[in-house]
PDB file of N, CA and C in Angstrom:
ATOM      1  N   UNK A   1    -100.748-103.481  36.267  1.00  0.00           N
ATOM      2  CA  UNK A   1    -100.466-102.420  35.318  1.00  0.00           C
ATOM      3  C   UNK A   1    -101.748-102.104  34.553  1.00  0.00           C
ATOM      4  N   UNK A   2    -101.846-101.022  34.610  1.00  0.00           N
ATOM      5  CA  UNK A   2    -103.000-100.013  33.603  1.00  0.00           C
ATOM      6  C   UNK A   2    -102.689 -99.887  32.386  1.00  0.00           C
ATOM      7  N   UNK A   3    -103.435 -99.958  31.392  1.00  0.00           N
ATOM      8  CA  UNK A   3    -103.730 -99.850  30.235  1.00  0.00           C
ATOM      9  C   UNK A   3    -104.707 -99.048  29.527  1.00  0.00           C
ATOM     10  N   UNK A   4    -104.352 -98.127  29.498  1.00  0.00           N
ATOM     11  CA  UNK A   4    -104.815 -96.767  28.531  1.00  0.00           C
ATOM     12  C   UNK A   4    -105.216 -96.891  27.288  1.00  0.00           C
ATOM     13  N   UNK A   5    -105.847 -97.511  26.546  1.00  0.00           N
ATOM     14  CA  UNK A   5    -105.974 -97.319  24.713  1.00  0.00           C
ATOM     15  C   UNK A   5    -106.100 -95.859  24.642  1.00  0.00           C
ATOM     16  N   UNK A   6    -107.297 -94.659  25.639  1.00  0.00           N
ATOM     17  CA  UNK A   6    -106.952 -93.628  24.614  1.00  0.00           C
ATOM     18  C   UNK A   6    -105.686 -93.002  24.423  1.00  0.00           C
ATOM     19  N   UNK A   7    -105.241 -92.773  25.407  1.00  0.00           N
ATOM     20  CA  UNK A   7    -103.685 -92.197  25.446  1.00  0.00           C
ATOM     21  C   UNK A   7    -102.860 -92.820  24.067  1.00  0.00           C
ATOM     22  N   UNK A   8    -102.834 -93.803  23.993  1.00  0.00           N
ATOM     23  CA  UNK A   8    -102.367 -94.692  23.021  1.00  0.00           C
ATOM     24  C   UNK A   8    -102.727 -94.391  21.824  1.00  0.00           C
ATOM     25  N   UNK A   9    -104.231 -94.332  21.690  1.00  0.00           N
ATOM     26  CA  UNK A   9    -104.570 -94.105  20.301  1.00  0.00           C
ATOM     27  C   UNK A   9    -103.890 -92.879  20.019  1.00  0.00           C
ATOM     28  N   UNK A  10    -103.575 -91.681  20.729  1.00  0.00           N
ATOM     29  CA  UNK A  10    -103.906 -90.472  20.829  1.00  0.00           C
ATOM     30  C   UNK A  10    -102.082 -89.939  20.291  1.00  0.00           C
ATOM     31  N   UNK A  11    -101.485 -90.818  20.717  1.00  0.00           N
ATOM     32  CA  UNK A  11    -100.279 -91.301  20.271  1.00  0.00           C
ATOM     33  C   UNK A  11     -99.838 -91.127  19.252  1.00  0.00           C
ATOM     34  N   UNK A  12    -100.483 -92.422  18.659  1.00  0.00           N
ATOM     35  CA  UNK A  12    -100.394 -93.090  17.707  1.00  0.00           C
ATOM     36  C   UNK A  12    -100.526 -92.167  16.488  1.00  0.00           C
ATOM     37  N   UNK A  13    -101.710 -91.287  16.477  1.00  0.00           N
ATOM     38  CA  UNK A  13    -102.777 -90.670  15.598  1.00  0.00           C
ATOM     39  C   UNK A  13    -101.229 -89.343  15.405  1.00  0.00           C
ATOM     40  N   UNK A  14    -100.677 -89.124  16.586  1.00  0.00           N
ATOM     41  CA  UNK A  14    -100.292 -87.703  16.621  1.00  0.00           C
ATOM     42  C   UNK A  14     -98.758 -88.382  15.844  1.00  0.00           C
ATOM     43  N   UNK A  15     -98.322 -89.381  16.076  1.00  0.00           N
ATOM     44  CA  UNK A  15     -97.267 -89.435  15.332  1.00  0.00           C
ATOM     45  C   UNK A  15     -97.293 -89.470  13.624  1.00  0.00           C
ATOM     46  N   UNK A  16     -98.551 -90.109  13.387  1.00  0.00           N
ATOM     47  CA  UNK A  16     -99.146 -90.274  11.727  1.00  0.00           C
ATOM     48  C   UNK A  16     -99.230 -88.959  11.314  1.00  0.00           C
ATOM     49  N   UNK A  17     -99.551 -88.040  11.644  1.00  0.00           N
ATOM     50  CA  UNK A  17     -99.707 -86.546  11.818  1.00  0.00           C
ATOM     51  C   UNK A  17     -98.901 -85.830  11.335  1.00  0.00           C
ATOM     52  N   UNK A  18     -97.464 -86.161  12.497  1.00  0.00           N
ATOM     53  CA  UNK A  18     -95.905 -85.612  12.012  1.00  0.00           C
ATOM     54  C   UNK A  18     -95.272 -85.911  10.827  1.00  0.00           C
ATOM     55  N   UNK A  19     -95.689 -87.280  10.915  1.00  0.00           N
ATOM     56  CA  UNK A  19     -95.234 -88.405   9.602  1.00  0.00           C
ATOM     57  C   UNK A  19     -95.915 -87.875   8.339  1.00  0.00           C
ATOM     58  N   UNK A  20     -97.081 -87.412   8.153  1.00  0.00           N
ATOM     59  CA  UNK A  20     -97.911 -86.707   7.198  1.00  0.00           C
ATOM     60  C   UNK A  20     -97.268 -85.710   6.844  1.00  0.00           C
ATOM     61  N   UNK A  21     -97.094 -84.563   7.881  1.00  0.00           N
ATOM     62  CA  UNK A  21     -96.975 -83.148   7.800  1.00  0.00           C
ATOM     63  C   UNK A  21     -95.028 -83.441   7.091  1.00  0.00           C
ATOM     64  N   UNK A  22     -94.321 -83.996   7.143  1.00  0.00           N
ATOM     65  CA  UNK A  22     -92.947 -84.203   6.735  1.00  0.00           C
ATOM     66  C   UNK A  22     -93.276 -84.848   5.322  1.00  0.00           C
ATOM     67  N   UNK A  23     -93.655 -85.550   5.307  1.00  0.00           N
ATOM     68  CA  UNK A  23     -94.734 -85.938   3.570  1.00  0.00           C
ATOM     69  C   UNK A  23     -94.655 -84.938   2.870  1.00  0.00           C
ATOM     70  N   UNK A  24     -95.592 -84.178   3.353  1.00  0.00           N
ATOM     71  CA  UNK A  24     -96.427 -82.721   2.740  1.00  0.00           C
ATOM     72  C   UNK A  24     -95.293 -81.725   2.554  1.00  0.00           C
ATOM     73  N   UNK A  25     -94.565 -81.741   3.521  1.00  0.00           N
ATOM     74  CA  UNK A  25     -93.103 -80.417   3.297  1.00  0.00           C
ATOM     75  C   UNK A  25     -92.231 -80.664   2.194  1.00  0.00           C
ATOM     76  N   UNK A  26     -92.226 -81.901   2.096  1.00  0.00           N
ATOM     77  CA  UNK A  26     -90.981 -83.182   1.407  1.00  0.00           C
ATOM     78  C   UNK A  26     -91.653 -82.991  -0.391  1.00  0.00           C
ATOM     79  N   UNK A  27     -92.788 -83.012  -0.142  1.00  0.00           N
ATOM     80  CA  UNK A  27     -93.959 -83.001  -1.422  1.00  0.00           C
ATOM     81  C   UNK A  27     -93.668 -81.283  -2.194  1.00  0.00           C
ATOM     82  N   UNK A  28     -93.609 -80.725  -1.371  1.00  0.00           N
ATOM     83  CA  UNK A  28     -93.935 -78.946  -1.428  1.00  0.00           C
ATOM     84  C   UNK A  28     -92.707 -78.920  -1.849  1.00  0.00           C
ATOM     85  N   UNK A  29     -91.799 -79.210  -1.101  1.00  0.00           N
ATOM     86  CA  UNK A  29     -90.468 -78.698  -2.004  1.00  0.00           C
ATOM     87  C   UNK A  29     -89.898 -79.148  -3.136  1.00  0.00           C
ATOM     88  N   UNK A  30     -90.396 -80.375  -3.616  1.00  0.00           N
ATOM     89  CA  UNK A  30     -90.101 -80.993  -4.734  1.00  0.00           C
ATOM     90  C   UNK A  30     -91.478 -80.476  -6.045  1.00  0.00           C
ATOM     91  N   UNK A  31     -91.980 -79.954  -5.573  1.00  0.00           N
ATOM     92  CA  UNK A  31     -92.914 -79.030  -6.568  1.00  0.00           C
ATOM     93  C   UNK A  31     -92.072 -77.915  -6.878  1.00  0.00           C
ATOM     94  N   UNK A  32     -91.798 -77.263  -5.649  1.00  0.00           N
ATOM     95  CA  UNK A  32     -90.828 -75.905  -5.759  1.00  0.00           C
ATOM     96  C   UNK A  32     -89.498 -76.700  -7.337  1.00  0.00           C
ATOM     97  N   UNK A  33     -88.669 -77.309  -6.931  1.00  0.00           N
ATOM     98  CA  UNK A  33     -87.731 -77.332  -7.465  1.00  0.00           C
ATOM     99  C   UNK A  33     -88.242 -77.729  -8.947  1.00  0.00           C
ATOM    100  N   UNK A  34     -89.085 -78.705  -8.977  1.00  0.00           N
ATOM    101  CA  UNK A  34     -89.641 -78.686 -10.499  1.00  0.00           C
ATOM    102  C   UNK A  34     -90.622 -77.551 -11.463  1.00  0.00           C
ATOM    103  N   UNK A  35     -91.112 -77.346 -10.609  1.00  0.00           N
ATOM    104  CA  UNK A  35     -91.561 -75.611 -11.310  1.00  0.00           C
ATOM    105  C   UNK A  35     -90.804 -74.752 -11.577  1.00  0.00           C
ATOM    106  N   UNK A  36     -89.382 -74.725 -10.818  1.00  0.00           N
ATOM    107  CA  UNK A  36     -88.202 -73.955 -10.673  1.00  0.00           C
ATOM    108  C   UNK A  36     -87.598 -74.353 -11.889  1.00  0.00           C
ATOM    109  N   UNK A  37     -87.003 -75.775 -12.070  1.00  0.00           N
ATOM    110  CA  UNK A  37     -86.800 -76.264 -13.802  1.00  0.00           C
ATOM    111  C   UNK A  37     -87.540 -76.545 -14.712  1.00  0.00           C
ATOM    112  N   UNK A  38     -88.777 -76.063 -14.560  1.00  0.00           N
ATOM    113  CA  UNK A  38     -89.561 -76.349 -16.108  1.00  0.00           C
ATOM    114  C   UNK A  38     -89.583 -74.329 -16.281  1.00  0.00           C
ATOM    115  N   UNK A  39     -89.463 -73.854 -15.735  1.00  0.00           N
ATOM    116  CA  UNK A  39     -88.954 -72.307 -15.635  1.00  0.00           C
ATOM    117  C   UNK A  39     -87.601 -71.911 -16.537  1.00  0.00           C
ATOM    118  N   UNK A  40     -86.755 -72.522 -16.018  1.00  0.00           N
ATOM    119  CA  UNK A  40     -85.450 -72.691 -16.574  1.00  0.00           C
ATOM    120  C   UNK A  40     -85.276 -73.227 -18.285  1.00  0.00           C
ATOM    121  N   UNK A  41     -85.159 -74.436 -18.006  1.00  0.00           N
ATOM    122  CA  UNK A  41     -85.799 -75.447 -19.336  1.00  0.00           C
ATOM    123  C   UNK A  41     -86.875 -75.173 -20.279  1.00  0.00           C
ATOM    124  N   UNK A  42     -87.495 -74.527 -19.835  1.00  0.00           N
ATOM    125  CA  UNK A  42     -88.789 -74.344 -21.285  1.00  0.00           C
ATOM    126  C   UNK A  42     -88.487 -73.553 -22.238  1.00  0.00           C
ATOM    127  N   UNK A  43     -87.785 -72.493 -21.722  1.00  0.00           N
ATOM    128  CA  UNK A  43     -86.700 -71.396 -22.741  1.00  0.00           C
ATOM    129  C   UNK A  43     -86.128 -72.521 -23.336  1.00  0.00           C
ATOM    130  N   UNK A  44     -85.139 -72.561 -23.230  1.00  0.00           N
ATOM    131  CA  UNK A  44     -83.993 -73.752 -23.791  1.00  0.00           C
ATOM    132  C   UNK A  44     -84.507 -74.517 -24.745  1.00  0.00           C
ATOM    133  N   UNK A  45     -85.875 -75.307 -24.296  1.00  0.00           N
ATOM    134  CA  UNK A  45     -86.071 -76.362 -25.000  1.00  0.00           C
ATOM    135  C   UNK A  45     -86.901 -75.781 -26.357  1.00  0.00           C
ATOM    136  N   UNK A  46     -87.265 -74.502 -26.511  1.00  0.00           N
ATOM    137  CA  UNK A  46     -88.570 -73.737 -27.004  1.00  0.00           C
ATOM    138  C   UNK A  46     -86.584 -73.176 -28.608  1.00  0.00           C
ATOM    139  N   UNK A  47     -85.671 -72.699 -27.633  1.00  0.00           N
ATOM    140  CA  UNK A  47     -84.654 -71.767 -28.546  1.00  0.00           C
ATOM    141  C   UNK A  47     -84.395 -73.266 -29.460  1.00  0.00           C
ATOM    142  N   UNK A  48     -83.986 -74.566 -28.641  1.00  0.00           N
ATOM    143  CA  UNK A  48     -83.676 -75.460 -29.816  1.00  0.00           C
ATOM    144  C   UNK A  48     -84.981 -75.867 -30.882  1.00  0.00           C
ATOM    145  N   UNK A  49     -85.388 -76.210 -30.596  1.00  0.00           N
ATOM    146  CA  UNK A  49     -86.885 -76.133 -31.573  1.00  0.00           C
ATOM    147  C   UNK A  49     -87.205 -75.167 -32.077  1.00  0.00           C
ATOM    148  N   UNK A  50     -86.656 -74.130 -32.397  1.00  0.00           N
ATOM    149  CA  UNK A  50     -86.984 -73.237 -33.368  1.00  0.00           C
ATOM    150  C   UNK A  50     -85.471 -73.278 -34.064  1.00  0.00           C
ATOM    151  N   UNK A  51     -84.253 -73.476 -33.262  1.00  0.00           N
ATOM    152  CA  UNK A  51     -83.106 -73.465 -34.618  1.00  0.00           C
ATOM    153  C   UNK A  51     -83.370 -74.763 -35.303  1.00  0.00           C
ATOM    154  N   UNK A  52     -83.706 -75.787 -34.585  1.00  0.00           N
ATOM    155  CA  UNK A  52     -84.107 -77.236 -35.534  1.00  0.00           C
ATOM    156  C   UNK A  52     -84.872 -76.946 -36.505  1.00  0.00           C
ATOM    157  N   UNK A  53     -85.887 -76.059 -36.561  1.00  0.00           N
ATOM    158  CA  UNK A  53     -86.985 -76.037 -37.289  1.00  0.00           C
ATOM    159  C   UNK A  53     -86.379 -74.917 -38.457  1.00  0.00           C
ATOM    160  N   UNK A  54     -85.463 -74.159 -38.389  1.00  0.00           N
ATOM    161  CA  UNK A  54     -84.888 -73.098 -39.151  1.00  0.00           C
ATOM    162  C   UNK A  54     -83.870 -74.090 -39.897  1.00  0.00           C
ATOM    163  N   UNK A  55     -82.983 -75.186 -39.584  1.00  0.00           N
ATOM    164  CA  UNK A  55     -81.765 -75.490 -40.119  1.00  0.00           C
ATOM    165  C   UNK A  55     -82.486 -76.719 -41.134  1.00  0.00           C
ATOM    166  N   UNK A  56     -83.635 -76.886 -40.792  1.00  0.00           N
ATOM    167  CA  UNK A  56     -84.712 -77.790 -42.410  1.00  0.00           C
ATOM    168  C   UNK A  56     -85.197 -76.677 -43.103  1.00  0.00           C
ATOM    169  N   UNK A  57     -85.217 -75.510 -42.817  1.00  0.00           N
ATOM    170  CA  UNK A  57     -86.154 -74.706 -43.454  1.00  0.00           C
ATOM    171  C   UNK A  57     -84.917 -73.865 -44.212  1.00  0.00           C
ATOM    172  N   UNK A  58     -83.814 -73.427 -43.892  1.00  0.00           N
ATOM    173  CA  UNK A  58     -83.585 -72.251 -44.523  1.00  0.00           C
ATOM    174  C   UNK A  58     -82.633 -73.031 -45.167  1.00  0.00           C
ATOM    175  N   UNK A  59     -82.116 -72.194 -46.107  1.00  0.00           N
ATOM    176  CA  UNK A  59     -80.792 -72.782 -47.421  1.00  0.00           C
ATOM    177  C   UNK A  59     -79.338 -73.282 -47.007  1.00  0.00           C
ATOM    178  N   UNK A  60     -79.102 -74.459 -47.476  1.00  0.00           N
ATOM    179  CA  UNK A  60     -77.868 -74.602 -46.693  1.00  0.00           C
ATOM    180  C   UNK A  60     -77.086 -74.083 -46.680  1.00  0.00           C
ATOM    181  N   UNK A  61     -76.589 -73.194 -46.949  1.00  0.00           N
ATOM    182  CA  UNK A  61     -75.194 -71.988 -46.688  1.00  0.00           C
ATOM    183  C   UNK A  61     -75.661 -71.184 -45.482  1.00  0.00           C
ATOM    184  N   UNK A  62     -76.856 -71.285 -44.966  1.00  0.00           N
ATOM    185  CA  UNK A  62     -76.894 -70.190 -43.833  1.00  0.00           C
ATOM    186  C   UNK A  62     -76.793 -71.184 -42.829  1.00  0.00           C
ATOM    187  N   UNK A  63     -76.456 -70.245 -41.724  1.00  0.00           N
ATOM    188  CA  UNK A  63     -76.528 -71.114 -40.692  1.00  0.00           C
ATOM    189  C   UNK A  63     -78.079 -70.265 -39.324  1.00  0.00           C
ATOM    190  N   UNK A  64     -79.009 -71.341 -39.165  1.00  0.00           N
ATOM    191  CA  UNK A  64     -79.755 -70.776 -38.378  1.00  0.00           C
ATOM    192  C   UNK A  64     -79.522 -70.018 -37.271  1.00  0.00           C
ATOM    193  N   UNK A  65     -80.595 -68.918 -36.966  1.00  0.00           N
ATOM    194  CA  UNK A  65     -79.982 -68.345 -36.022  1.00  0.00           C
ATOM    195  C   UNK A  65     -80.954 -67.748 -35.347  1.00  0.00           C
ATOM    196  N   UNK A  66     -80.946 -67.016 -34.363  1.00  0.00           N
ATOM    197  CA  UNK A  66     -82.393 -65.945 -33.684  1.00  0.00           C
ATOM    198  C   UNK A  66     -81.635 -64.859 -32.526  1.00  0.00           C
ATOM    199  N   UNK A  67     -82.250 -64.005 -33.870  1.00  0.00           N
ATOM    200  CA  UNK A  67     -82.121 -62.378 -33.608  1.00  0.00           C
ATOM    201  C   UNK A  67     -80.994 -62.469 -33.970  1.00  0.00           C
ATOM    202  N   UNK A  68     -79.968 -62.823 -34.613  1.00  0.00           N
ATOM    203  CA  UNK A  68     -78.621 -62.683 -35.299  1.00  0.00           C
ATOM    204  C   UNK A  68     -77.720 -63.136 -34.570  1.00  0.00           C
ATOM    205  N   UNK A  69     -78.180 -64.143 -33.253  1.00  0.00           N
ATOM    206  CA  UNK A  69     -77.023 -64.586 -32.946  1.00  0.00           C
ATOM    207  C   UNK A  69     -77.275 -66.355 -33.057  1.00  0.00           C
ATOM    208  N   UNK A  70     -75.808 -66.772 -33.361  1.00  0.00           N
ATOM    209  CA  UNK A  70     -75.957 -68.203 -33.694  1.00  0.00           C
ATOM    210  C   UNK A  70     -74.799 -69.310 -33.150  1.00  0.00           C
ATOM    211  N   UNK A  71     -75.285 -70.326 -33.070  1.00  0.00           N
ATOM    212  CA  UNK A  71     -74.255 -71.191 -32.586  1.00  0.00           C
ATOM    213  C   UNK A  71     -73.081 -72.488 -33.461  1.00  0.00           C
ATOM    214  N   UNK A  72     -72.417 -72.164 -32.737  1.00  0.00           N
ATOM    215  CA  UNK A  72     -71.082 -72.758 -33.517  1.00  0.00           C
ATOM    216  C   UNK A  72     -70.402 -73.489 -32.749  1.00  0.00           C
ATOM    217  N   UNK A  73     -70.092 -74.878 -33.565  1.00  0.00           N
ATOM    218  CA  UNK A  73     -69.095 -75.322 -32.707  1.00  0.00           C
ATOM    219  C   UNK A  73     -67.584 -75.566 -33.432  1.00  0.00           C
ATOM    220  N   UNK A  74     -66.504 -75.273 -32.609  1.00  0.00           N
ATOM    221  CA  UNK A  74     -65.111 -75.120 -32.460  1.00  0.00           C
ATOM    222  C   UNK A  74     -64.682 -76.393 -33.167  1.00  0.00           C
ATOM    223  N   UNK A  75     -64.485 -76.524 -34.533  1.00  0.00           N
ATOM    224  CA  UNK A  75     -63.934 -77.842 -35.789  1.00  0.00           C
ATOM    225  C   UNK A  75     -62.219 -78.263 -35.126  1.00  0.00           C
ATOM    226  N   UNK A  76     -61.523 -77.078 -35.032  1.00  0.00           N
ATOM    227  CA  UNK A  76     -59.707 -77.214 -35.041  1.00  0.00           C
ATOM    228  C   UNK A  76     -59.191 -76.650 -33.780  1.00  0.00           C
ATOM    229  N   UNK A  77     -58.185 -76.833 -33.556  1.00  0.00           N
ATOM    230  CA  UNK A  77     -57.356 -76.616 -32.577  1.00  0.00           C
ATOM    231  C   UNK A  77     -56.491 -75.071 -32.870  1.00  0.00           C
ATOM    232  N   UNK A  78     -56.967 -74.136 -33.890  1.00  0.00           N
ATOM    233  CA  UNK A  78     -56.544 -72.752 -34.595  1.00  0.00           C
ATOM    234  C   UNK A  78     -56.555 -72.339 -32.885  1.00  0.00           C
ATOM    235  N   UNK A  79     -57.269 -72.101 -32.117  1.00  0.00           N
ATOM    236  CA  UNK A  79     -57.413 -70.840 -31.450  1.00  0.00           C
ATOM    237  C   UNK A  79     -57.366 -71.707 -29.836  1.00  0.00           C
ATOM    238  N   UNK A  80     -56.562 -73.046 -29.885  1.00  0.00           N
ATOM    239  CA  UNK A  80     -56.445 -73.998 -28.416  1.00  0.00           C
ATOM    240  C   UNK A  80     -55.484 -72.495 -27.260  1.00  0.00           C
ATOM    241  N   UNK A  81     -56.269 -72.937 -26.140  1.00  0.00           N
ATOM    242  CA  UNK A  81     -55.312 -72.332 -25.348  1.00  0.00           C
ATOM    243  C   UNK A  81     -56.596 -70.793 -24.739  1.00  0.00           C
ATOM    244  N   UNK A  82     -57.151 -70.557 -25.928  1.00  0.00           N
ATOM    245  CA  UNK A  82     -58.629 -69.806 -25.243  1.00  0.00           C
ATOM    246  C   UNK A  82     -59.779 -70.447 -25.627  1.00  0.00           C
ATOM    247  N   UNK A  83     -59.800 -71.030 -26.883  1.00  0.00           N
ATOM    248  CA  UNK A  83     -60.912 -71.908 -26.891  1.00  0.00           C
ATOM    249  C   UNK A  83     -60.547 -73.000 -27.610  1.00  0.00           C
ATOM    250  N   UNK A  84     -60.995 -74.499 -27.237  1.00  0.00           N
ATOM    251  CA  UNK A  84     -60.734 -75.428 -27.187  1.00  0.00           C
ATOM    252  C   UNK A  84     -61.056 -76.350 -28.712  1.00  0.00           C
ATOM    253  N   UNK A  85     -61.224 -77.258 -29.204  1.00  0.00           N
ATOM    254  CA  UNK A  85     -61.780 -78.049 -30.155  1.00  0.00           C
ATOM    255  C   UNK A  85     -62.850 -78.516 -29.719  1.00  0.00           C
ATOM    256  N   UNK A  86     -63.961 -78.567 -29.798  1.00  0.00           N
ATOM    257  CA  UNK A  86     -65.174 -79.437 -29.449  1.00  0.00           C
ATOM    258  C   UNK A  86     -66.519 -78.328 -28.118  1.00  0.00           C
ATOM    259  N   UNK A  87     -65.810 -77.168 -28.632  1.00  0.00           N
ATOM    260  CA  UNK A  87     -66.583 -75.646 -27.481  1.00  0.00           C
ATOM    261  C   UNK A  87     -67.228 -75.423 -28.538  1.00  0.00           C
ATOM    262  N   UNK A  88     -68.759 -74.775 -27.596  1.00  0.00           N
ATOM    263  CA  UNK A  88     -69.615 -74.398 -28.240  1.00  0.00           C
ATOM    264  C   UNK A  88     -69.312 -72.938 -27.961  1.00  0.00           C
ATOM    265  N   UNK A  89     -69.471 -71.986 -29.364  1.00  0.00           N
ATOM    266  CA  UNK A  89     -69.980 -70.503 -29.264  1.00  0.00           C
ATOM    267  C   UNK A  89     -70.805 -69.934 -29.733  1.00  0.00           C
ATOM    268  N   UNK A  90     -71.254 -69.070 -29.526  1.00  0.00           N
ATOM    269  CA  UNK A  90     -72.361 -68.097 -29.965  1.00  0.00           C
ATOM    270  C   UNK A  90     -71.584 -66.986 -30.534  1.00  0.00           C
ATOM    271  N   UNK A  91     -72.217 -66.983 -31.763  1.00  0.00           N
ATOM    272  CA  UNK A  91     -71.784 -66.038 -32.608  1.00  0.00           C
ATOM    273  C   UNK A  91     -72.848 -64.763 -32.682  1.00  0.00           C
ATOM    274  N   UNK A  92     -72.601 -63.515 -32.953  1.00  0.00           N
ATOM    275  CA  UNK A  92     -73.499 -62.241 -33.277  1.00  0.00           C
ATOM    276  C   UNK A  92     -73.278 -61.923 -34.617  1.00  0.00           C
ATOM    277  N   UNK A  93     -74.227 -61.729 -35.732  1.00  0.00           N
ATOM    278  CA  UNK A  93     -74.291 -61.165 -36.970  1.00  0.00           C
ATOM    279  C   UNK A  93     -74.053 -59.722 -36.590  1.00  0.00           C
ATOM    280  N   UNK A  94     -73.204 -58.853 -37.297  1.00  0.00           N
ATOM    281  CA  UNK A  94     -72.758 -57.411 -37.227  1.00  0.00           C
ATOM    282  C   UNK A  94     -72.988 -57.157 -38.607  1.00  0.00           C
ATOM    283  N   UNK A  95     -73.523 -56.001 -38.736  1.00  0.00           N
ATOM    284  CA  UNK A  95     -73.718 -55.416 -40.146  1.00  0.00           C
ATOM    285  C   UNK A  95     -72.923 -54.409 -40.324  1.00  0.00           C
ATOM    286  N   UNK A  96     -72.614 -53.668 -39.582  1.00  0.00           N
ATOM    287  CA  UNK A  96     -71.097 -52.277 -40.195  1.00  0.00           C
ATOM    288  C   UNK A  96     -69.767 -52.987 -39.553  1.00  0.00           C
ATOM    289  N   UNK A  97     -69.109 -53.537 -40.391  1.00  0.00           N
ATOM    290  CA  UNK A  97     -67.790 -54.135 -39.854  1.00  0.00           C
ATOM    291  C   UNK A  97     -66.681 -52.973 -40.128  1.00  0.00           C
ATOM    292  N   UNK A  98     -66.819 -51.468 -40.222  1.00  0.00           N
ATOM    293  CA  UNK A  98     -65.966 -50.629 -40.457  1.00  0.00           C
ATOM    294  C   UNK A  98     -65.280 -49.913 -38.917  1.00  0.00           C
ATOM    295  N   UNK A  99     -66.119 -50.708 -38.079  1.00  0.00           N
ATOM    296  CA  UNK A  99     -65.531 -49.573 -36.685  1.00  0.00           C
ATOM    297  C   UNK A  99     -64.440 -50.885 -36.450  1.00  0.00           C
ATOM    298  N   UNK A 100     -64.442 -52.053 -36.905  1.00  0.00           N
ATOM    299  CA  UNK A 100     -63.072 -52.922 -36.566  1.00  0.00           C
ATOM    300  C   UNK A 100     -62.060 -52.629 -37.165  1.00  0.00           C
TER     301      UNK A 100
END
């Protein structure tokens, strides 16, 4: 029996190759998806840090807010059945309450 090393090496080299190139795809898409959520998330994390930074800063009877809309969460069971005890909402400041 014959024995080839280059064939072998040649092999060898080409399977490390595949094994690389599945690395590199595996690598690429997990960039994709984290660029994809720091996209997502940086809003988010940017809106709470500015109501945090408003609810030390402004007087306690207001409740912080940006651009007039603000968040609330659901104290009682008044309104169970469309919204729950423990739901978060977003509220809108309205200034002419005469068209209600």
């Amino acid at each position: 029996m014959k024995y080839n090393s280059t064939e072998t090496t040649i092999e060898a080299v080409s399977d490390k190759n595949s094994k690389t190139d599945k690395k590199n795809s595996s690598n690429k898409a997990f960039t994709i998806l984290g660029i994809i959520a720091c996209i997502i998330l940086a809003p988010i994390l940017i809106l709470n840090i500015i109501l945090i930074i408003q609810g030390f800063t402004v007087d306690s009877n207001s409740i912080p807010n940006i651009g007039g809309t603000f968040p609330l969460i659901v104290k009682s069971g008044s309104m169970s059945g469309t919204v729950e005890t423990g739901d978060l909402m977003f509220a809108h400041t309205v200034e002419d309450t005469s068209s209600f």
